[in-house]
C-alpha atoms as a PDB file:
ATOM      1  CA  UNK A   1       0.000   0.000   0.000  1.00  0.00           C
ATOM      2  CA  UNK A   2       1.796   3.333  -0.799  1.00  0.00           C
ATOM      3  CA  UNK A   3       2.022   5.781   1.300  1.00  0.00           C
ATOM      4  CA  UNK A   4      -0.147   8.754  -0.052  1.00  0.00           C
ATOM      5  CA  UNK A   5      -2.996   5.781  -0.242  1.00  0.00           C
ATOM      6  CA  UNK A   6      -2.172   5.299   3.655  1.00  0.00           C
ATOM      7  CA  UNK A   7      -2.591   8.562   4.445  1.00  0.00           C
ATOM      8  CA  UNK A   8      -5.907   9.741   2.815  1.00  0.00           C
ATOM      9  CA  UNK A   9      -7.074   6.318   4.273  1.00  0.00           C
ATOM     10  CA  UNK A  10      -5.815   7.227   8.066  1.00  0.00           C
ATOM     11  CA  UNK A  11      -7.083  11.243   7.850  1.00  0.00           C
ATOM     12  CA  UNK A  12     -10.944   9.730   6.684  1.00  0.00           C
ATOM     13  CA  UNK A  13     -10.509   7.830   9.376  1.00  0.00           C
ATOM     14  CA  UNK A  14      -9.506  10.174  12.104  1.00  0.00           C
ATOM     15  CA  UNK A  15     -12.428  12.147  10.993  1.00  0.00           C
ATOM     16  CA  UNK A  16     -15.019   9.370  11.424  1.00  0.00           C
ATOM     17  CA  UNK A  17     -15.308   7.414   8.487  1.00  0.00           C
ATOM     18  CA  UNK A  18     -15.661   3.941   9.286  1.00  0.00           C
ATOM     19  CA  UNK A  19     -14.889   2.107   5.663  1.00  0.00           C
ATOM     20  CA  UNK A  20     -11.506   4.203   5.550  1.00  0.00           C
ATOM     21  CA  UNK A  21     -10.971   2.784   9.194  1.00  0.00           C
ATOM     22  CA  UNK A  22     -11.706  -0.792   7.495  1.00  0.00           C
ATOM     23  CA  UNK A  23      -9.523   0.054   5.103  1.00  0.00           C
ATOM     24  CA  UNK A  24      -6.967   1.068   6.578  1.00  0.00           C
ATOM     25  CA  UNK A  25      -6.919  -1.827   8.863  1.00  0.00           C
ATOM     26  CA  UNK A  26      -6.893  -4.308   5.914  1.00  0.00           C
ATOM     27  CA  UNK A  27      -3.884  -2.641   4.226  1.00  0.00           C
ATOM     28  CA  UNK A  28      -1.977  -2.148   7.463  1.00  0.00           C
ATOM     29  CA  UNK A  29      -2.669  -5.797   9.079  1.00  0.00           C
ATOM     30  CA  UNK A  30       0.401  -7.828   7.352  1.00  0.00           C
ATOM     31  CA  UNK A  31       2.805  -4.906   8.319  1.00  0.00           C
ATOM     32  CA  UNK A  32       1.522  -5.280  11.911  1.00  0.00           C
ATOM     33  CA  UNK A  33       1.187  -9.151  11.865  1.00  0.00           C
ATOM     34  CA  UNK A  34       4.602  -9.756  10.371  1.00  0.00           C
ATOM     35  CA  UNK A  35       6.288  -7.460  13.240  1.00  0.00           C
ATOM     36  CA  UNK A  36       4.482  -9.622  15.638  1.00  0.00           C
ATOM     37  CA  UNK A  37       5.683 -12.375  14.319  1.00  0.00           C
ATOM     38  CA  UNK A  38       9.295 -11.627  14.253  1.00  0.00           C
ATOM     39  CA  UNK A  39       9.655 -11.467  18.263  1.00  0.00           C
ATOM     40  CA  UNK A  40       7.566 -15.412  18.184  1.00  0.00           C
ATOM     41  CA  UNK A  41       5.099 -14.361  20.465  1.00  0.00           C
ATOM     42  CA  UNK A  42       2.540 -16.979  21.560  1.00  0.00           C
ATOM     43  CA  UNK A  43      -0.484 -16.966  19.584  1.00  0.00           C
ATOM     44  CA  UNK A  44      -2.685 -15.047  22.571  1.00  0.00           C
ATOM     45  CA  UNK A  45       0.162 -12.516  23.300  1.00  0.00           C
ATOM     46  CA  UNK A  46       0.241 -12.183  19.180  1.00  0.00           C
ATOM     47  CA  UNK A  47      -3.348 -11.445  19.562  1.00  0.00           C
ATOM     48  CA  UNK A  48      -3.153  -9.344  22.181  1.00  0.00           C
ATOM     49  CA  UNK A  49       0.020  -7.493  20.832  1.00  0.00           C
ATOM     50  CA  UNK A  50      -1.938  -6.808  17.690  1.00  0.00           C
ATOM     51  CA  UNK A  51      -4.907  -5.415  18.986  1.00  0.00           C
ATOM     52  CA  UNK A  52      -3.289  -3.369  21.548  1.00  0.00           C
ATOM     53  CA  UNK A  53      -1.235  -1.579  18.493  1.00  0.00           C
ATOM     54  CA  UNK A  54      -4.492  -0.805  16.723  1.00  0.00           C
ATOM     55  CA  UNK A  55      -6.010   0.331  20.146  1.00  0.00           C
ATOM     56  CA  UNK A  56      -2.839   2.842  20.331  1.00  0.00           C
ATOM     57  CA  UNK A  57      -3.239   4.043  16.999  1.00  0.00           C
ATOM     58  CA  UNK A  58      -7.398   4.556  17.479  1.00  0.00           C
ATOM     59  CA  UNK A  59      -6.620   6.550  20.730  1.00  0.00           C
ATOM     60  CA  UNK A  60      -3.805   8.772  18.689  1.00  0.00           C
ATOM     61  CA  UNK A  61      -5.925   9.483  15.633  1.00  0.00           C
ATOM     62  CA  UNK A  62      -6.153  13.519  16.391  1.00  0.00           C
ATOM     63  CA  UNK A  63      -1.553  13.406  17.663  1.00  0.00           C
ATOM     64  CA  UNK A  64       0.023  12.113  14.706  1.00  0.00           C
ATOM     65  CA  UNK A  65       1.159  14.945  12.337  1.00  0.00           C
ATOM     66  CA  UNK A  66       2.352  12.597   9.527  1.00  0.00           C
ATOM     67  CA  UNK A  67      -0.453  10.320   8.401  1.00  0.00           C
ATOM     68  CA  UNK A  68       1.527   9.331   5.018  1.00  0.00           C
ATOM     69  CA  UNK A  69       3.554   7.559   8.072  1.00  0.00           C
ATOM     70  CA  UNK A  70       0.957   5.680  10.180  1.00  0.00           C
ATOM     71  CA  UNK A  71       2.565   2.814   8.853  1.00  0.00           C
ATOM     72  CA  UNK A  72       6.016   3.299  10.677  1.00  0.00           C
ATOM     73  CA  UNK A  73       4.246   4.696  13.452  1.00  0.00           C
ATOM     74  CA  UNK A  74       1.826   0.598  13.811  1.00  0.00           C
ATOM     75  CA  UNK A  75       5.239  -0.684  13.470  1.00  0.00           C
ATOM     76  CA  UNK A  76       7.126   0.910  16.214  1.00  0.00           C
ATOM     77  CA  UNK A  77       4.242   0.601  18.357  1.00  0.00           C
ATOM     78  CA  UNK A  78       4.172  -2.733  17.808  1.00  0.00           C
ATOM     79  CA  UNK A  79       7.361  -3.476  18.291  1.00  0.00           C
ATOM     80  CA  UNK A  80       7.457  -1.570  21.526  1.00  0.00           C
ATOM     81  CA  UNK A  81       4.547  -3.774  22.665  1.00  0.00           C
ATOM     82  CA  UNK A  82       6.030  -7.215  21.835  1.00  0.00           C
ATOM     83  CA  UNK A  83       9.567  -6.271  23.622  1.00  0.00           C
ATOM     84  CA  UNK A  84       7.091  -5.004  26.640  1.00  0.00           C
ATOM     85  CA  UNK A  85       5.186  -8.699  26.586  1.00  0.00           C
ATOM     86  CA  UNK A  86       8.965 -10.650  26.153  1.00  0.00           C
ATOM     87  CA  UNK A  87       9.915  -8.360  29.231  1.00  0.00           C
ATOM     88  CA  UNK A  88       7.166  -9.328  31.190  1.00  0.00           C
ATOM     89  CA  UNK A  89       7.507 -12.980  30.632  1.00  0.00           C
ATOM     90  CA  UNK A  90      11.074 -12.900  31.554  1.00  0.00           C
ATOM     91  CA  UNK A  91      10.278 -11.282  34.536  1.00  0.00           C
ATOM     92  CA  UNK A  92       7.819 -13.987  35.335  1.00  0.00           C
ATOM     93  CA  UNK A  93       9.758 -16.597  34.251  1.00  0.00           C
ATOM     94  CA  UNK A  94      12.503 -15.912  36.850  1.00  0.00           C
ATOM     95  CA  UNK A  95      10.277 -14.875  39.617  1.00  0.00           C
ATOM     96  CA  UNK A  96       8.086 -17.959  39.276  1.00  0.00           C
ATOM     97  CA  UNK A  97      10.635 -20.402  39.871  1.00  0.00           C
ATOM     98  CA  UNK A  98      12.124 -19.673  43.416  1.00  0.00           C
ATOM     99  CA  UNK A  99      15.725 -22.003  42.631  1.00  0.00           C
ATOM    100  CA  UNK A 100      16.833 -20.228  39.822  1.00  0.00           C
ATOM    101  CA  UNK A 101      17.770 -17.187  42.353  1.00  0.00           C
ATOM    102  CA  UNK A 102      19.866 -19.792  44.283  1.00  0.00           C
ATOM    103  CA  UNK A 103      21.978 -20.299  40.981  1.00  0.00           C
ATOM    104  CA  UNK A 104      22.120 -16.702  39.832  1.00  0.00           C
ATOM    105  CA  UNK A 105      25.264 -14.536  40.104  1.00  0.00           C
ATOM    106  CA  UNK A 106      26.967 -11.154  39.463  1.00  0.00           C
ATOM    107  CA  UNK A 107      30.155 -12.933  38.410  1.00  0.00           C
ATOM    108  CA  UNK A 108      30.433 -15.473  35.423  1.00  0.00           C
ATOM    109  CA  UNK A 109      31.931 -18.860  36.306  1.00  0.00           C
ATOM    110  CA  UNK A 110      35.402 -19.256  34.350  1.00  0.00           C
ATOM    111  CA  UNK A 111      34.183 -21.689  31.872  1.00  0.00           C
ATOM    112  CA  UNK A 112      31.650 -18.555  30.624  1.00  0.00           C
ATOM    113  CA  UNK A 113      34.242 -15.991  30.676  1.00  0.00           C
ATOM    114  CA  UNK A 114      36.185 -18.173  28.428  1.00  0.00           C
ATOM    115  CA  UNK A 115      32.977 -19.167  25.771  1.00  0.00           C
ATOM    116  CA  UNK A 116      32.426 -15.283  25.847  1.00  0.00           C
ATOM    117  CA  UNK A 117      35.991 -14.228  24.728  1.00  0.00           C
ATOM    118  CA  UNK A 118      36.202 -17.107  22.422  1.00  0.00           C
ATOM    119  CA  UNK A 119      33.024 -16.237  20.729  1.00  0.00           C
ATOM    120  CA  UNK A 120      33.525 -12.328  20.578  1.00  0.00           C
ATOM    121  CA  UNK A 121      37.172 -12.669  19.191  1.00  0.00           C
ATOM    122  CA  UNK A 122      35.176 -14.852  16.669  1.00  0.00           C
ATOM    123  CA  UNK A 123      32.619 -12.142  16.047  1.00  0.00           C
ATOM    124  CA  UNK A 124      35.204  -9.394  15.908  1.00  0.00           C
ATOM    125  CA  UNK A 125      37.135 -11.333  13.350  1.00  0.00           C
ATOM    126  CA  UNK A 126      33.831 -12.527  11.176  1.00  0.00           C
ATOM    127  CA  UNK A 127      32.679  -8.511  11.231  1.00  0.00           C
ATOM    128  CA  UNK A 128      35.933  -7.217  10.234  1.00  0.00           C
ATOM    129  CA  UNK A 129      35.629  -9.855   7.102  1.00  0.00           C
ATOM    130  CA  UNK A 130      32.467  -8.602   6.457  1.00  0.00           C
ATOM    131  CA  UNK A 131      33.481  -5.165   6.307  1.00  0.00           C
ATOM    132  CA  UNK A 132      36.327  -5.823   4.503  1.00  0.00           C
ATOM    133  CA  UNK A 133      34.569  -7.427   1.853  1.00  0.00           C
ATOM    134  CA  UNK A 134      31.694  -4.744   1.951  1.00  0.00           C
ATOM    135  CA  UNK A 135      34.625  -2.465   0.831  1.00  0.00           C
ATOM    136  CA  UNK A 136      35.051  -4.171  -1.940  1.00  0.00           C
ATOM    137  CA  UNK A 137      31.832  -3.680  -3.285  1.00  0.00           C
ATOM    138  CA  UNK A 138      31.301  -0.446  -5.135  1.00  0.00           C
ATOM    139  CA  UNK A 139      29.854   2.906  -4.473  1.00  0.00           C
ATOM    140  CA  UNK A 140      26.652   2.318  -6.032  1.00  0.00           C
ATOM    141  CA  UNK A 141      25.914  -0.986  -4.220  1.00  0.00           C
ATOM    142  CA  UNK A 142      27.376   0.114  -1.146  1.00  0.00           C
ATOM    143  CA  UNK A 143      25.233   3.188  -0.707  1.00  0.00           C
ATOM    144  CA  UNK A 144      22.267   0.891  -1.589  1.00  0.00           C
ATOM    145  CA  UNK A 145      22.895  -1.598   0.816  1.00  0.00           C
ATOM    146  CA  UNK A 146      23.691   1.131   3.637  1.00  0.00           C
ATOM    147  CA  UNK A 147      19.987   2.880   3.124  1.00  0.00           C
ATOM    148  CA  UNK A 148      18.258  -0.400   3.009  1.00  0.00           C
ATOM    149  CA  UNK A 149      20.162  -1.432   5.898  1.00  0.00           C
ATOM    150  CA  UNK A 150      18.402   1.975   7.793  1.00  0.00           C
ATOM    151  CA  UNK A 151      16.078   1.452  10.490  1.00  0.00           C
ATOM    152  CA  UNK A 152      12.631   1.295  10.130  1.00  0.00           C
ATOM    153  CA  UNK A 153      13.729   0.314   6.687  1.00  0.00           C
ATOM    154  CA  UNK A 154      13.067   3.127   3.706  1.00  0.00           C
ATOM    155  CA  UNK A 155      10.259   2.569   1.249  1.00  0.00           C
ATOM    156  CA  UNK A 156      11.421   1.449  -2.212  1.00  0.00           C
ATOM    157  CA  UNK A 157      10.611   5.117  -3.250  1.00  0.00           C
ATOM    158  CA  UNK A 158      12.583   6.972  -0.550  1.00  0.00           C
ATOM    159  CA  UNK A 159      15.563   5.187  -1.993  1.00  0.00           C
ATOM    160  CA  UNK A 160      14.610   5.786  -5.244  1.00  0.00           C
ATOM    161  CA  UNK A 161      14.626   9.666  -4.358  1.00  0.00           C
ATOM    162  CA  UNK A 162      17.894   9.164  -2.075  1.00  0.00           C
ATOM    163  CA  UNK A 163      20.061   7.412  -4.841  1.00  0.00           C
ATOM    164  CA  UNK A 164      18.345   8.545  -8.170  1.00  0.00           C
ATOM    165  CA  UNK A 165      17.380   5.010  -9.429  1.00  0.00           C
ATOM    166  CA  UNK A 166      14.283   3.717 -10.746  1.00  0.00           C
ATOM    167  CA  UNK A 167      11.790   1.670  -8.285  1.00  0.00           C
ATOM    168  CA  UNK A 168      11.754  -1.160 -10.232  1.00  0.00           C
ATOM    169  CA  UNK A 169      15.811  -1.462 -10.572  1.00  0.00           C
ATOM    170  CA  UNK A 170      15.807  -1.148  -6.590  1.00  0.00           C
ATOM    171  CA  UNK A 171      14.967  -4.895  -5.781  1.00  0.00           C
ATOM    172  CA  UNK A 172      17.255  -6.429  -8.958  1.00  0.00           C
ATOM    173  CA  UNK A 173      20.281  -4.351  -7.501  1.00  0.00           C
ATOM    174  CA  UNK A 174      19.938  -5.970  -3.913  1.00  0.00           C
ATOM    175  CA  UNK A 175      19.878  -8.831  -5.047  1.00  0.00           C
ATOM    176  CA  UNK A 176      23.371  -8.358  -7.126  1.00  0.00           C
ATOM    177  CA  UNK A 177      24.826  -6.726  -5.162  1.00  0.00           C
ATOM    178  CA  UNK A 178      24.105  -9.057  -1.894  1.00  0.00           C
ATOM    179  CA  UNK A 179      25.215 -12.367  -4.484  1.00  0.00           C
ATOM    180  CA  UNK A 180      28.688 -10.210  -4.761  1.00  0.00           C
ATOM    181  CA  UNK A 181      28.840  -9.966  -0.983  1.00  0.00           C
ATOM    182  CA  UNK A 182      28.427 -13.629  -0.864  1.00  0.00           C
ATOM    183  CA  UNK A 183      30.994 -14.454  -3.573  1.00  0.00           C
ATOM    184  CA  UNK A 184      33.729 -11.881  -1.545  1.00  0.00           C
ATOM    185  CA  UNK A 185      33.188 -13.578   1.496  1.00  0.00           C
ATOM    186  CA  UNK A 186      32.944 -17.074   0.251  1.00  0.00           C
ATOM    187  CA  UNK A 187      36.429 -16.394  -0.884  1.00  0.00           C
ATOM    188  CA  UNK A 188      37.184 -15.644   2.372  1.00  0.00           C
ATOM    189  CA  UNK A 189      35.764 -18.713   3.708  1.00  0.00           C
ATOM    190  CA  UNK A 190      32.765 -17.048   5.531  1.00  0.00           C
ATOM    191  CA  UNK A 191      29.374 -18.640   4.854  1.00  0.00           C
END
């Protein structure tokens, strides 16, 4: 759904009308849904994480100044919400089971402080492959992969506007460009 759809939709519905509501709900729902799914809620706290982002958005219809973004906004809200539910389960997690205090400390045994160097010297050297071989990408795909990188991720027409390149060439150019990443850092080894 593009964006100057979403908004029309979202300022008929903040002024009452109940089939741009609908509407709005039906284009927005998989953009909600698939945030919810990427923390692997339950099913009810899905549910529940879901509705409460919709509830959020229905009590902020008259605050939001940029209804082309409602989109971002049911994303970040949702998101919020499913990191609040995943902090309340951990909190009831540990507090439900009275032993696992017993075994809890500041200081990690010797064994962990070990596994933890070994695997962040093993990060550290895997990232600074990575980068290396990013490098050796060029301009082009490296600015493209930088802006699609960005967080909440651009629409395929903000980084048309950003780098100057036709919509349609956006998706094509990913996908070469991310097949020479993996060829650089297959030759490095790094799957």
């Amino acid at each position: 759904m593009e964006r100057a759809s979403i908004g029309a939709l979202f300022r008929a519905a903040a002024d009452g009308d109940a089939a741009a509501w609908k509407g709005l709900v039906e284009g927005l729902s998989p953009l909600v849904w698939s945030v919810v799914r990427s923390y692997r809620l339950s099913d009810a706290d899905g549910a529940e994480v879901y509705q409460t982002a919709w509830f959020r958005l229905a009590q902020s219809l008259r605050q939001i100044r940029e209804p082309d973004k409602v989109g971002s906004w049911l994303a970040t809200t949702a998101r919020h919400e499913c990191l609040k539910v995943l902090r309340t389960d951990r909190a009831l997690s540990i507090s439900d089971n009275p032993q696992v205090f017993d075994l809890l400390s500041d200081e990690p045994t010797p064994e962990e402080s070990v596994i933890a160097a070994e695997e962040a010297a093993g990060d550290n050297a895997r990232l600074r492959q990575l980068w290396h071989a990013f490098q050796q990408l060029g301009d082009n795909c490296q600015r493209l992969l930088r802006i699609l990188l960005a967080s909440p991720p651009p629409s395929y027409a903000e980084v048309s506007a950003a780098l100057g390149m036709a919509v349609g060439s956006i998706g094509p150019i990913r996908q070469r460009c991310l097949g020479r990443l993996r060829v650089l850092l297959a030759d490095r080894g790094i799957r």
